[in-house]
Protein backbone atom coordinates (compact mmCIF):
# COMPACT_ATOMS: atom_id res chain seq x y z
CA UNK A 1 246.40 -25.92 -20.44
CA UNK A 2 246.18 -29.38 -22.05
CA UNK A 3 242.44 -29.49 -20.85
CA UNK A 4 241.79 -26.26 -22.81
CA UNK A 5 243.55 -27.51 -25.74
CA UNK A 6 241.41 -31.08 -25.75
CA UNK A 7 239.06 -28.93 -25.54
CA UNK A 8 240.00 -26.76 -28.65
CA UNK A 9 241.19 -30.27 -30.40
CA UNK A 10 237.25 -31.53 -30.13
CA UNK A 11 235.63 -28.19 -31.22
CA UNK A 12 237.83 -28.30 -34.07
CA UNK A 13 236.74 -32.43 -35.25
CA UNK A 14 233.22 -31.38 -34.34
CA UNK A 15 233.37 -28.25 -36.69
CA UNK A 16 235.14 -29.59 -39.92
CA UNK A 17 232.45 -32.30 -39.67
CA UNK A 18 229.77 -30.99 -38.81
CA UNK A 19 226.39 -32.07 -38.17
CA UNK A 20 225.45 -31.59 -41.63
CA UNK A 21 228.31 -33.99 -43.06
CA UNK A 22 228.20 -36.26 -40.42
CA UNK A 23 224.56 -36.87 -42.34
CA UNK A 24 224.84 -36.27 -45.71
CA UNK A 25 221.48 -36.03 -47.84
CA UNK A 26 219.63 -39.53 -49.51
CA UNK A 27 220.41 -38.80 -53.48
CA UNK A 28 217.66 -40.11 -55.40
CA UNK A 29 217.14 -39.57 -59.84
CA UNK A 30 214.47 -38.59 -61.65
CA UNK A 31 213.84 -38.02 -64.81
CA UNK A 32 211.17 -36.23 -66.56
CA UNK A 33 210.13 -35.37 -70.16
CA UNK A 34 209.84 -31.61 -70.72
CA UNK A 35 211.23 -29.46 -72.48
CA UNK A 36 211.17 -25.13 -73.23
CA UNK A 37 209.14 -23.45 -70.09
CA UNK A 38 207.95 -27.09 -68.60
CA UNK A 39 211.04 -28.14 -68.04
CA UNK A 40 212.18 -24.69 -66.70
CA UNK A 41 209.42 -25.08 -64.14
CA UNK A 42 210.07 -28.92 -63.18
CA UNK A 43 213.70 -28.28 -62.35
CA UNK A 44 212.34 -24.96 -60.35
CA UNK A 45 210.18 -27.10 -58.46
CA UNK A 46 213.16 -29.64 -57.84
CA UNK A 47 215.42 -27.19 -56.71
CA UNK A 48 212.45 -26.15 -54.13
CA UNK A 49 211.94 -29.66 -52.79
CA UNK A 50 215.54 -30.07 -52.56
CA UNK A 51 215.71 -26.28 -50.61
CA UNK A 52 212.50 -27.20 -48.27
CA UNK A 53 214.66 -29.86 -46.76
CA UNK A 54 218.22 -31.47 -46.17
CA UNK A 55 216.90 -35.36 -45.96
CA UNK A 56 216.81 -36.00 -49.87
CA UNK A 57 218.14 -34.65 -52.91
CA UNK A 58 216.77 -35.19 -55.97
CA UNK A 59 218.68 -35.11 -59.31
CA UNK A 60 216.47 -34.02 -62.15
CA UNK A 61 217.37 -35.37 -65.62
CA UNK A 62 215.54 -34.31 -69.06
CA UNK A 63 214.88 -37.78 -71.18
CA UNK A 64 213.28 -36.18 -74.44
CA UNK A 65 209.71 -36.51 -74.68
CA UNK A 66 207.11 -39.16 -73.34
CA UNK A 67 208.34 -42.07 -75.85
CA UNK A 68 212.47 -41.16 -76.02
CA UNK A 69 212.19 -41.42 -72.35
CA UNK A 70 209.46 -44.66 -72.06
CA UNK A 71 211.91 -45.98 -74.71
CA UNK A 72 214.95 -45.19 -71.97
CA UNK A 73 213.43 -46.41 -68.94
CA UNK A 74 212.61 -50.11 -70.64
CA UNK A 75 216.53 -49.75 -71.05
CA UNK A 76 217.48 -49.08 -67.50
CA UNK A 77 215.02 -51.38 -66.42
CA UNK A 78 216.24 -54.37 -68.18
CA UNK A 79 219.82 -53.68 -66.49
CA UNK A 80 218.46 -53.18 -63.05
CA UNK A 81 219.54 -49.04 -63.48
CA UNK A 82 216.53 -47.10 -63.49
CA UNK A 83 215.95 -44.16 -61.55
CA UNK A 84 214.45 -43.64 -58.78
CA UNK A 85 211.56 -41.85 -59.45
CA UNK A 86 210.28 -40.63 -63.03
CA UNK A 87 206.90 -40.47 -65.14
CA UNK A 88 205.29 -42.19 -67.45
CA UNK A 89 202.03 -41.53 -69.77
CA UNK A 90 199.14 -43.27 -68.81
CA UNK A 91 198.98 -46.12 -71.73
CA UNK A 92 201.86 -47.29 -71.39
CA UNK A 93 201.13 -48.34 -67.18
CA UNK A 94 199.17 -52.00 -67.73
CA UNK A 95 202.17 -53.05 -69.67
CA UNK A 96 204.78 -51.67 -67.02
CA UNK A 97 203.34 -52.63 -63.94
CA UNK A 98 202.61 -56.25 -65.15
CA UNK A 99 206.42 -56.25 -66.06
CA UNK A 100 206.95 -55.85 -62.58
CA UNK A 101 208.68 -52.13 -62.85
CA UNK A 102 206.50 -50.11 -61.00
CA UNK A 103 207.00 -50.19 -56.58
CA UNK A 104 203.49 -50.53 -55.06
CA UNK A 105 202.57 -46.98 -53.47
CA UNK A 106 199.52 -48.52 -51.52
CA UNK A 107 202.41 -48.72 -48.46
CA UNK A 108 203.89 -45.37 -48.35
CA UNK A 109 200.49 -43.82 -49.12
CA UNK A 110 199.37 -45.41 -45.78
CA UNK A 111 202.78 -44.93 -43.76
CA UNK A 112 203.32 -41.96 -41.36
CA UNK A 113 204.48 -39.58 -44.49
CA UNK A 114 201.06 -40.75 -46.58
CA UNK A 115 199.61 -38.86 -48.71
CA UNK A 116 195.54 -37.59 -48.92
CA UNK A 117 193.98 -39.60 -51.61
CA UNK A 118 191.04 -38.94 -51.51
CA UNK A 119 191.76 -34.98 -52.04
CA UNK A 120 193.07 -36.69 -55.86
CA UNK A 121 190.85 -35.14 -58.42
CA UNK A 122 188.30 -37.39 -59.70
CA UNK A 123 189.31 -37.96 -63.38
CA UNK A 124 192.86 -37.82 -62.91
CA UNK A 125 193.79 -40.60 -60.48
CA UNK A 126 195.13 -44.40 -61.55
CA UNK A 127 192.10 -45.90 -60.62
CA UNK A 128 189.48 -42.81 -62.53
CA UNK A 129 192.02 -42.91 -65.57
CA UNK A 130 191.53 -46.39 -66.05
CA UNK A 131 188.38 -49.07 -66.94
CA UNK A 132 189.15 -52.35 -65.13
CA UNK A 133 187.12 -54.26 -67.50
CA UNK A 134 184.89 -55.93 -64.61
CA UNK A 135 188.52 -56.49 -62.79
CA UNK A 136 189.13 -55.22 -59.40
CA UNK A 137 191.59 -52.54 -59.28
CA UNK A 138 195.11 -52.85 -59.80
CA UNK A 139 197.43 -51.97 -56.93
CA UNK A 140 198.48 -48.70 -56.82
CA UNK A 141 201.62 -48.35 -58.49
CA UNK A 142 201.05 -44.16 -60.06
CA UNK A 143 200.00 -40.76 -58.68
CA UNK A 144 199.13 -37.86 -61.09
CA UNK A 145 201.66 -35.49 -62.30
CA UNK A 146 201.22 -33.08 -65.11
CA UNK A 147 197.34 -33.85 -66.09
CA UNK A 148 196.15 -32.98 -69.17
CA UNK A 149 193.08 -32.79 -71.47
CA UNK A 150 192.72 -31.64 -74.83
CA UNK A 151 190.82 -28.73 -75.33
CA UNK A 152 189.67 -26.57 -77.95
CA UNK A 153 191.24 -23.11 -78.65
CA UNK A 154 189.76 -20.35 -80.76
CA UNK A 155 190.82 -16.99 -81.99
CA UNK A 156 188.20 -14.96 -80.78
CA UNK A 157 188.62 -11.84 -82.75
CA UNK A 158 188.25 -14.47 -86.08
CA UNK A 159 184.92 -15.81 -84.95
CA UNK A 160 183.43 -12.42 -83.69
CA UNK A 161 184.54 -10.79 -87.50
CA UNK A 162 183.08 -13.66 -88.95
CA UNK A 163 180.04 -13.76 -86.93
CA UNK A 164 181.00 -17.07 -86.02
CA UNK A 165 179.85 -18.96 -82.43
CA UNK A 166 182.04 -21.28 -80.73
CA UNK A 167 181.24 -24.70 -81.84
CA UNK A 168 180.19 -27.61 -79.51
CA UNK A 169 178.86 -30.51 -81.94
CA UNK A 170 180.62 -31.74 -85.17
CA UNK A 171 178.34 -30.16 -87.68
CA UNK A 172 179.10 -26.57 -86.05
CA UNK A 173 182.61 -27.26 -85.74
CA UNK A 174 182.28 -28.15 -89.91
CA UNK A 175 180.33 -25.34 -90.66
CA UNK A 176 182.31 -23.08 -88.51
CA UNK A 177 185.58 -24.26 -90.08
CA UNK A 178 183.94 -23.49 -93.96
CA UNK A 179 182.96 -20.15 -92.95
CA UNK A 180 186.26 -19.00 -91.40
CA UNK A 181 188.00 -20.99 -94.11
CA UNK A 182 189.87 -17.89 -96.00
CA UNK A 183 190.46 -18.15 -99.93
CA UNK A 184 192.18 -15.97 -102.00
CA UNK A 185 191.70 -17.55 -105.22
CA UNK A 186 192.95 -21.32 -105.22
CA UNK A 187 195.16 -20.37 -102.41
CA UNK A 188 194.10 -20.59 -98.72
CA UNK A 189 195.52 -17.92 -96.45
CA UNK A 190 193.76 -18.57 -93.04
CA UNK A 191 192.49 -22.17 -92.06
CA UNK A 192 188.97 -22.61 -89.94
CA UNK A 193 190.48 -25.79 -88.24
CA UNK A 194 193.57 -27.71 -87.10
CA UNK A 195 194.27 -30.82 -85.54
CA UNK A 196 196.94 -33.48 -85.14
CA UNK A 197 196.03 -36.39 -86.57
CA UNK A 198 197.19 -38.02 -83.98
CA UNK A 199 195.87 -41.05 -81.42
CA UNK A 200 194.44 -39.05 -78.78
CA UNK A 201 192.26 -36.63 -80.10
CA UNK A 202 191.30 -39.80 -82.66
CA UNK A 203 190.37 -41.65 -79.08
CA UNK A 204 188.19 -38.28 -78.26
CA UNK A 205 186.77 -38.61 -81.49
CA UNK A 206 185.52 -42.24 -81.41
CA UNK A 207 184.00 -41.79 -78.09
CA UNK A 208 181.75 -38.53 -79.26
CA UNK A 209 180.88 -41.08 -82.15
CA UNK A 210 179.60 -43.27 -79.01
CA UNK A 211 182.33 -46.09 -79.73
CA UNK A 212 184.79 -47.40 -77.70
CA UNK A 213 188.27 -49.28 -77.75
CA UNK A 214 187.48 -52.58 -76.67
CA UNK A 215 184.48 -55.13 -75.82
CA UNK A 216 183.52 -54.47 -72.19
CA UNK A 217 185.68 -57.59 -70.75
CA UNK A 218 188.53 -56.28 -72.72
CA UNK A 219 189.00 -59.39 -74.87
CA UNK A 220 187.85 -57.89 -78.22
CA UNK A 221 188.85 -54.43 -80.21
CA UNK A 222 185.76 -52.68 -80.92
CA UNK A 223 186.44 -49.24 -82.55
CA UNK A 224 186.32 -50.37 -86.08
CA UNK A 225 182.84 -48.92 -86.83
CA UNK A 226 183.58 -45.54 -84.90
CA UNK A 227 186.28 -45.55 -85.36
CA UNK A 228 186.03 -45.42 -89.02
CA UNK A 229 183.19 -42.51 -88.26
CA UNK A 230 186.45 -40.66 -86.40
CA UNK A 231 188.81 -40.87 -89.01
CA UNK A 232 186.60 -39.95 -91.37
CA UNK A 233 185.80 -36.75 -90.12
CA UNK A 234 189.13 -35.67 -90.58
CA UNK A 235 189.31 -37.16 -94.00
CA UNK A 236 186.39 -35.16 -95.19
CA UNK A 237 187.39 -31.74 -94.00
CA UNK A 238 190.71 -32.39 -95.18
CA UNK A 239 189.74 -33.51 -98.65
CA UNK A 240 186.41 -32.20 -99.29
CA UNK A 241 186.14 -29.26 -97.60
CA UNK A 242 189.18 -28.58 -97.42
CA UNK A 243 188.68 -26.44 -93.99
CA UNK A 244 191.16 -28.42 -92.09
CA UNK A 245 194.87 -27.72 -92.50
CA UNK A 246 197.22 -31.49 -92.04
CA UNK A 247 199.63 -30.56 -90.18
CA UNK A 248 202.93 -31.90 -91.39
CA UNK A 249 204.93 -34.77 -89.21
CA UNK A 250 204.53 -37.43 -87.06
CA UNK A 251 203.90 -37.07 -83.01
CA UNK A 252 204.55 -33.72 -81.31
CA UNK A 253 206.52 -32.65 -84.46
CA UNK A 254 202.49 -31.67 -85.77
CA UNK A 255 201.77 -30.59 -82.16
CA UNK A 256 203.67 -27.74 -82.43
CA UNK A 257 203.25 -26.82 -86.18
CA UNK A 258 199.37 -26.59 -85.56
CA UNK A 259 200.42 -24.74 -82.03
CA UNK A 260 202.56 -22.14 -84.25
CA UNK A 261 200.04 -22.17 -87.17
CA UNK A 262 197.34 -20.89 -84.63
CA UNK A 263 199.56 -18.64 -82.79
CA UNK A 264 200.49 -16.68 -86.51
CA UNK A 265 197.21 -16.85 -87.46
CA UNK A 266 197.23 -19.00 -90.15
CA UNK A 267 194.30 -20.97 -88.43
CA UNK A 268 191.32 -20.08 -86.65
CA UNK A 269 190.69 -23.01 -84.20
CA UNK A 270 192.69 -25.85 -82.89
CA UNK A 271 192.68 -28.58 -80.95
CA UNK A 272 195.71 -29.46 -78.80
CA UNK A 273 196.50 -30.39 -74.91
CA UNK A 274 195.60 -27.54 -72.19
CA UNK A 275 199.52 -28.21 -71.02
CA UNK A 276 200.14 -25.74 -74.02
CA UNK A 277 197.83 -22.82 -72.04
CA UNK A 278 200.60 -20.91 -70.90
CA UNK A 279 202.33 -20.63 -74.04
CA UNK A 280 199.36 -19.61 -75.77
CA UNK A 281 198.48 -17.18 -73.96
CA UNK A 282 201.71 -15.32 -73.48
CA UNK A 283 202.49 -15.79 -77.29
CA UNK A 284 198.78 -14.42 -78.75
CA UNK A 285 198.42 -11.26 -80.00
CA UNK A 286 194.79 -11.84 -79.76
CA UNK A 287 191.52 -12.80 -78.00
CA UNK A 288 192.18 -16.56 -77.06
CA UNK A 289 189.30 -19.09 -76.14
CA UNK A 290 188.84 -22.25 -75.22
CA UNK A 291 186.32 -24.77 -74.97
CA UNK A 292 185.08 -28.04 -74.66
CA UNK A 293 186.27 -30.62 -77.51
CA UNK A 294 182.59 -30.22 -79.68
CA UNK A 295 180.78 -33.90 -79.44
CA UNK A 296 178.55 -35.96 -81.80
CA UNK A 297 176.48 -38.58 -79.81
CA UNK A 298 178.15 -36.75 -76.64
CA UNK A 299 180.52 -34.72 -75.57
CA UNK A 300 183.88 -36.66 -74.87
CA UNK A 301 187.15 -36.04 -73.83
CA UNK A 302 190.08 -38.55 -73.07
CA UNK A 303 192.65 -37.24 -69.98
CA UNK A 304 196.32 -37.36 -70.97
CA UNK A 305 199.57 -36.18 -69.59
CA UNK A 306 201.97 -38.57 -67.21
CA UNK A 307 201.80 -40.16 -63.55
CA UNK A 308 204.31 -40.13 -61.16
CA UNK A 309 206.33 -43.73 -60.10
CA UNK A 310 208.84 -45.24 -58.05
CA UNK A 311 211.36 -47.98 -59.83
CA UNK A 312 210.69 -51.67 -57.58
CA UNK A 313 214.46 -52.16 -58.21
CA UNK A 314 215.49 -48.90 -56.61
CA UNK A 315 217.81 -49.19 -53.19
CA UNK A 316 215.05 -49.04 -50.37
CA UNK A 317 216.65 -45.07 -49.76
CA UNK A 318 216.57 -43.93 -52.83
CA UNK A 319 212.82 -44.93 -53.02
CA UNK A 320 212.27 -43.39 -49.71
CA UNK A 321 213.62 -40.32 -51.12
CA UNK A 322 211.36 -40.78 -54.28
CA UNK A 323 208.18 -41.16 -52.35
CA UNK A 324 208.96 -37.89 -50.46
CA UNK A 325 209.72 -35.94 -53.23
CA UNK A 326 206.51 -37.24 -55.05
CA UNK A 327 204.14 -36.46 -52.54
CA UNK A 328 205.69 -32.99 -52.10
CA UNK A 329 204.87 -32.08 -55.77
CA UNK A 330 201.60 -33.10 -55.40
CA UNK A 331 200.40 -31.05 -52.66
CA UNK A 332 198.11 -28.44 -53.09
CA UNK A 333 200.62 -25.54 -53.20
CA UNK A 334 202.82 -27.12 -55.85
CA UNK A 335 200.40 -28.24 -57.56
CA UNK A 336 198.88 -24.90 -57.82
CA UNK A 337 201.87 -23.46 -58.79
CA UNK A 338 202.50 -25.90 -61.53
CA UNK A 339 199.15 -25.24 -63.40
CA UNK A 340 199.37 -21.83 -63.14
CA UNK A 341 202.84 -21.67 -64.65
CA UNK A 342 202.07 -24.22 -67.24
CA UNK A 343 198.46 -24.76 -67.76
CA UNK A 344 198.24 -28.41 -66.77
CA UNK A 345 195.48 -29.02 -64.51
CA UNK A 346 195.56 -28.88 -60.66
CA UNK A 347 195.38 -32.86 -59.55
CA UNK A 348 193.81 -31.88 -55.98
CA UNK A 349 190.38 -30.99 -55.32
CA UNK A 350 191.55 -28.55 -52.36
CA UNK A 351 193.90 -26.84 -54.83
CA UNK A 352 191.10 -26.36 -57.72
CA UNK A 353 188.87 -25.28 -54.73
CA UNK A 354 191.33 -23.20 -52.62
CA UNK A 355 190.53 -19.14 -52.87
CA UNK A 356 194.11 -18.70 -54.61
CA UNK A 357 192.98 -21.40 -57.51
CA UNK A 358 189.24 -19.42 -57.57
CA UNK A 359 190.41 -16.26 -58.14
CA UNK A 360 192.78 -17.21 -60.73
CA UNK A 361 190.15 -18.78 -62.32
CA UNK A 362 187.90 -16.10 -62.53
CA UNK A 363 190.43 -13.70 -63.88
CA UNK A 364 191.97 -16.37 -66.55
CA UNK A 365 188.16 -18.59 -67.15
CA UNK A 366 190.16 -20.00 -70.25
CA UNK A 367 193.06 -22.36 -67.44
CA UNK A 368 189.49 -23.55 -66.38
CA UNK A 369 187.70 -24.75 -69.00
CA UNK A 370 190.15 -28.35 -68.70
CA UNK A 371 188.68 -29.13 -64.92
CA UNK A 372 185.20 -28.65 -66.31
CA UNK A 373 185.64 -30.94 -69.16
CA UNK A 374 186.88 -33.55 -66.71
CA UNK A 375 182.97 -34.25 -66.20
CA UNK A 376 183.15 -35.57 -69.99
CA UNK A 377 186.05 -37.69 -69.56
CA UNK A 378 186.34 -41.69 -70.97
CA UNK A 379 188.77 -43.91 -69.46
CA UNK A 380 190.98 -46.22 -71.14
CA UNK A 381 190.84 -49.56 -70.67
CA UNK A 382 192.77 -51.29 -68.55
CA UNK A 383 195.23 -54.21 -70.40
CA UNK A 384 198.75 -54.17 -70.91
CA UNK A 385 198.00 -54.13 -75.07
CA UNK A 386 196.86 -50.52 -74.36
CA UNK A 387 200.46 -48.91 -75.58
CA UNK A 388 200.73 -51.61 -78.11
CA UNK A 389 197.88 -50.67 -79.98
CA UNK A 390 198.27 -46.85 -79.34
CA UNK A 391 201.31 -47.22 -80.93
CA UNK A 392 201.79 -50.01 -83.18
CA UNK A 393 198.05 -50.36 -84.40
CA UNK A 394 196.18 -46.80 -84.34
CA UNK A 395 198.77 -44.33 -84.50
CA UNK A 396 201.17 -45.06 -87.31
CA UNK A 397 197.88 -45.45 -89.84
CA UNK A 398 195.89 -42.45 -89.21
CA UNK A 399 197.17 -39.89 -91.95
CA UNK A 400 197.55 -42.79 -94.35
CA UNK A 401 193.34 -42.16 -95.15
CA UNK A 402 193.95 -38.66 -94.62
CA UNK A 403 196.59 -38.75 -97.37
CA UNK A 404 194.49 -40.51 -99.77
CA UNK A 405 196.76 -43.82 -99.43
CA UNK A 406 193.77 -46.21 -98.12
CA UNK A 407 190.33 -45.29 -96.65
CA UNK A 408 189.51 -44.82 -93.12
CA UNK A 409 187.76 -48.21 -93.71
CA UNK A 410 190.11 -50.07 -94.48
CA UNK A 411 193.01 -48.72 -91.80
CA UNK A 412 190.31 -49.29 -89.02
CA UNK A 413 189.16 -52.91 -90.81
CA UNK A 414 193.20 -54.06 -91.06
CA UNK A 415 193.72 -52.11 -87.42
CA UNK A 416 191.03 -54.13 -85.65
CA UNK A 417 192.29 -57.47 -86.60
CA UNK A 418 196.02 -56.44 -85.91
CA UNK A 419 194.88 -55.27 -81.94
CA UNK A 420 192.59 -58.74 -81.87
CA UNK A 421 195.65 -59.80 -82.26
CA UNK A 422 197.40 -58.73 -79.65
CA UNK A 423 194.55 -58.91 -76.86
CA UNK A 424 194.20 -62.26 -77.55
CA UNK A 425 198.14 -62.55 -76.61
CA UNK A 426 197.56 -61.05 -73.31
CA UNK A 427 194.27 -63.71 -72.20
């Protein structure tokens, strides 16, 4: 009797705890920067890792968008508390890594739970995103996330009425732009073009002009000349032909008024980041298109979107759990589902080339036109002033010439000297 009830005694410690809590799960942050459907589909994805396993849990976090959240992780890291995994945009890398943020993935990428990296998409890796400036490599601190380009979208229906053919250089875009350009008296109704005037389709810009950012070794700027070319572009079908529509606001603010002005018709062709795909093409009540961003002296294209990273200053667990739930999103099958519910690219060859990816392409060519334009894409260089002069130097003085308030000559003369500047700091 008292042997069956030592027995019952056990049974009944072994059952309240349970294998399950006698192990409880590694708990690991990250925090992301999407919002509307993205961020519906990130937290989808995290509830799947977390589901696929019972080793890590990962607590998903919305930050606001790329520079609230870059502006919250230099925060946390200066008190030792960021998360354990989160992403970051490309430019702003250099300067985190040689702050000592980022944990070196070269390790983990190699342990028994690597990761393929060679099946990376060319174009979309660390090491393809980024010119070294004669410099070997630096260690691999990023993996690719949501991977972007820009791309050009069309209404269709607007170009066949007008007899109109998708452009490809910048004197078809301007002539295409005039003739779907509509005017009812001094009033415009419908706009042929639409762009942010923004940094990164400025950086696309300058490198169909044939410029570039900075001297080969990186010491020097050296966009002032096309850079100028760029900027004035804009200016003149802004203020002369008055065939491109300025989109009010600063950063994604005049992403998504040119986004709605296309999607209400108000505008005929756009440029604006293939992450926005999805919603177009749920939200158009006509023909979409896309295509490649029309060149000058080339085509060109610069790659955008964020890269995956572990915080150095994590607890060794908590980056364990970080690493696993990183290489889990970008396998193949989640990385397949991502793109197609988003419109971000695919970031492994096997997924762009897997029969599920194929046949999605061929029954939606316009999700495809991004991977094909990765064959035009420029790096930026790498040096820690990158996000410095993205943000300090280029960006806040771009609509200042397309407002009238100096000439592109003068913002890209007074721009040059201010990111000589701050290269020089970093020698």
């Amino acid at each position: 009797m008292r042997r069956a009830l030592a027995l019952l005694l056990i049974a009944g410690v072994l059952g309240a705890a349970g294998p399950a809590a006698a192990q409880s799960p590694i708990v690991a942050q990250f925090w992301y920067s999407f919002g509307g459907t993205n961020r519906e589909v990130t937290e989808a994805h995290i509830k799947r890792f977390n589901e696929s396993q019972s080793k890590y849990k990962i607590e998903g976090t919305f930050q606001g968008d790329y520079f609230e959240a870059l502006a919250k992780i230099r925060a946390a890291a200066a008190t030792k508390t960021a998360p354990a995994a989160f992403h970051v945009i490309g430019e702003a890398i250099p300067q985190l890594a040689a702050s000592g943020l980022f944990e070196n993935l070269e390790p983990y990428a190699k342990g028994a739970n690597g990761a393929d990296l060679e099946d990376y998409l060319p174009g979309q890796t660390q090491h393809t995103y980024f010119d070294y400036l004669g410099k070997p490599p630096a260690p691999l601190v990023a993996l690719p996330f949501f991977r972007s380009t820009p791309i050009l979208y069309y209404n269709a229906d607007m170009l066949a009425a007008k007899g109109v053919k998708v452009p490809t250089t910048w004197d078809e875009l301007r002539d295409a732009a005039a003739k779907l350009t509509v005017r009812e008296g001094s009033e415009i109704k419908t706009y042929g073009f639409e762009v942010p005037v923004d940094w990164w389709f400025w950086y696309a810009l300058l490198h169909e002009a044939g410029g570039s950012l900075v001297t080969p070794d990186g010491k020097k700027a050296a966009f002032r000349e096309k850079g100028t070319e760029a900027l004035q572009f804009w200016v003149d079908l802004v203020n002369k032909d008055k065939t491109m529509k300025r989109p009010p606001g600063k950063d994604y603010n005049a992403w998504t008024v040119t986004n709605t002005d296309f999607i209400n018709g108000k505008v005929a062709m756009i440029y604006t980041s293939t992450a926005f795909l999805n919603y177009m093409t749920e939200n158009a009540k006509f023909k979409l298109g896309t295509a490649f961003l029309p060149g000058k002296v080339k085509q060109a294209v610069p790659t955008g979107g964020t890269f995956f990273v572990i915080a150095r200053d994590a607890p060794p667990a908590q980056k364990e759990a970080g690493w696993a739930f990183l290489k889990w999103m970008t396998e193949p099958a989640q990385t397949i589902s991502l793109s197609k519910a988003t419109g971000y690219m695919p970031i492994r060859t096997s997924a762009v080339n897997s029969p599920e990816m194929q046949a999605f392409y061929k029954q939606n060519p316009n999700y495809k036109t991004a991977i094909d334009q990765l064959r035009t894409a420029q790096r930026f260089p790498y040096t820690p002033a990158l996000i410095e002069i993205q943000r300090e130097v280029i960006q806040p003085n771009l609509e200042a010439a397309v407002l009238g308030i100096k000439t592109a000559a003068e913002i890209m003369q007074a721009a040059e000297a201010k990111a000589n500047e701050i290269l020089a700091k970093q020698q």
